[in-house]
Protein backbone atom coordinates (compact mmCIF):
# COMPACT_ATOMS: atom_id res chain seq x y z
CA UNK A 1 -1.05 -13.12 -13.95
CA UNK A 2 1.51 -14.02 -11.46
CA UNK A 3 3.86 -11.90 -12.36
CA UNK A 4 1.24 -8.37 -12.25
CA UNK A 5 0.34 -9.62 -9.03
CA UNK A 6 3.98 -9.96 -7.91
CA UNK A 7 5.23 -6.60 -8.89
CA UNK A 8 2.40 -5.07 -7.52
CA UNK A 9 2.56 -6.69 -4.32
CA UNK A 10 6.70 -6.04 -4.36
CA UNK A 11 5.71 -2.22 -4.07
CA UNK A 12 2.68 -2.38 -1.88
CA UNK A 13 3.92 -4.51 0.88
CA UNK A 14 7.46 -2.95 1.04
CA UNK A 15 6.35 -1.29 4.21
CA UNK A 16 5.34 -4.43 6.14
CA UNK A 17 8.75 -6.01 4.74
CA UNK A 18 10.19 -4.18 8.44
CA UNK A 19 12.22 -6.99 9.20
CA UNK A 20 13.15 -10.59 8.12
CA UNK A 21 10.57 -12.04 9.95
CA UNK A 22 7.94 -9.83 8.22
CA UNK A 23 9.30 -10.89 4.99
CA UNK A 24 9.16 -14.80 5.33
CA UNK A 25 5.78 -14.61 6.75
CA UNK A 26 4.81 -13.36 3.70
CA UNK A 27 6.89 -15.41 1.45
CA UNK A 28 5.13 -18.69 3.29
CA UNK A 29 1.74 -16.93 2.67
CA UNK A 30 2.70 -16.35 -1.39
CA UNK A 31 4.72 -19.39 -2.40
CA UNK A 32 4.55 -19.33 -6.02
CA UNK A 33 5.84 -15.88 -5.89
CA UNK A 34 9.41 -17.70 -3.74
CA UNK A 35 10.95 -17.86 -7.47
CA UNK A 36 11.15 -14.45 -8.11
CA UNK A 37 11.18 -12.92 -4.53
CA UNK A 38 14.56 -14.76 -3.65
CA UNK A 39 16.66 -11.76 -5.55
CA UNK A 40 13.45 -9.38 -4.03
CA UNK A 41 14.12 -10.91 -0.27
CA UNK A 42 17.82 -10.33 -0.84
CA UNK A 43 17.54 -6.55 -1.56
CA UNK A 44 14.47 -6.09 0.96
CA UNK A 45 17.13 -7.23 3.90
CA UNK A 46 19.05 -4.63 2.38
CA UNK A 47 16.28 -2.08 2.22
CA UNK A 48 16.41 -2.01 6.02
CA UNK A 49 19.37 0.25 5.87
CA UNK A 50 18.54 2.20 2.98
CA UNK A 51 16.31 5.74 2.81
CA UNK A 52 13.02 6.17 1.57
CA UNK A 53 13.89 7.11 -1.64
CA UNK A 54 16.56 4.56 -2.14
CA UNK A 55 14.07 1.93 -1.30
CA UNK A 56 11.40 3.21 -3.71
CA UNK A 57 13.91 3.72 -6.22
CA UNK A 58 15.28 -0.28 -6.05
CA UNK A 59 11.56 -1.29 -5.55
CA UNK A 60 11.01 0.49 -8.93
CA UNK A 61 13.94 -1.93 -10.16
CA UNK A 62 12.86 -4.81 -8.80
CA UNK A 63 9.31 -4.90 -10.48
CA UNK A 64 10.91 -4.05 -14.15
CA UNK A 65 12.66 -7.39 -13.66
């Protein structure tokens, strides 16, 4: 369903989420997944100054949500 395809997305895609840019192409390209991936988009733009494992740890977070 729509949300197994969102958390699994959330994880696999966190390396194209580079910059803001990256992101919102992306959310234009899944719009029913805009609901959820507001809190997501939020903590991506704050991925950009976190390390690897901080990144995998809150994308771990993000899909138990």
């Amino acid at each position: 369903g729509p949300d197994g395809s969102w958390a699994s997305t959330g994880c696999f895609k966190q390396a194209f989420f580079v910059n803001e840019a990256n992101l919102k192409a992306w959310l234009d390209k899944h719009p029913t997944a805009t609901g959820r991936m507001v809190t997501i988009g939020q903590a991506l733009a704050a991925k950009m100054k976190m390390t690897p494992q901080q990144i995998a740890g809150a994308c771990k977070i993000g899909e138990c949500k």
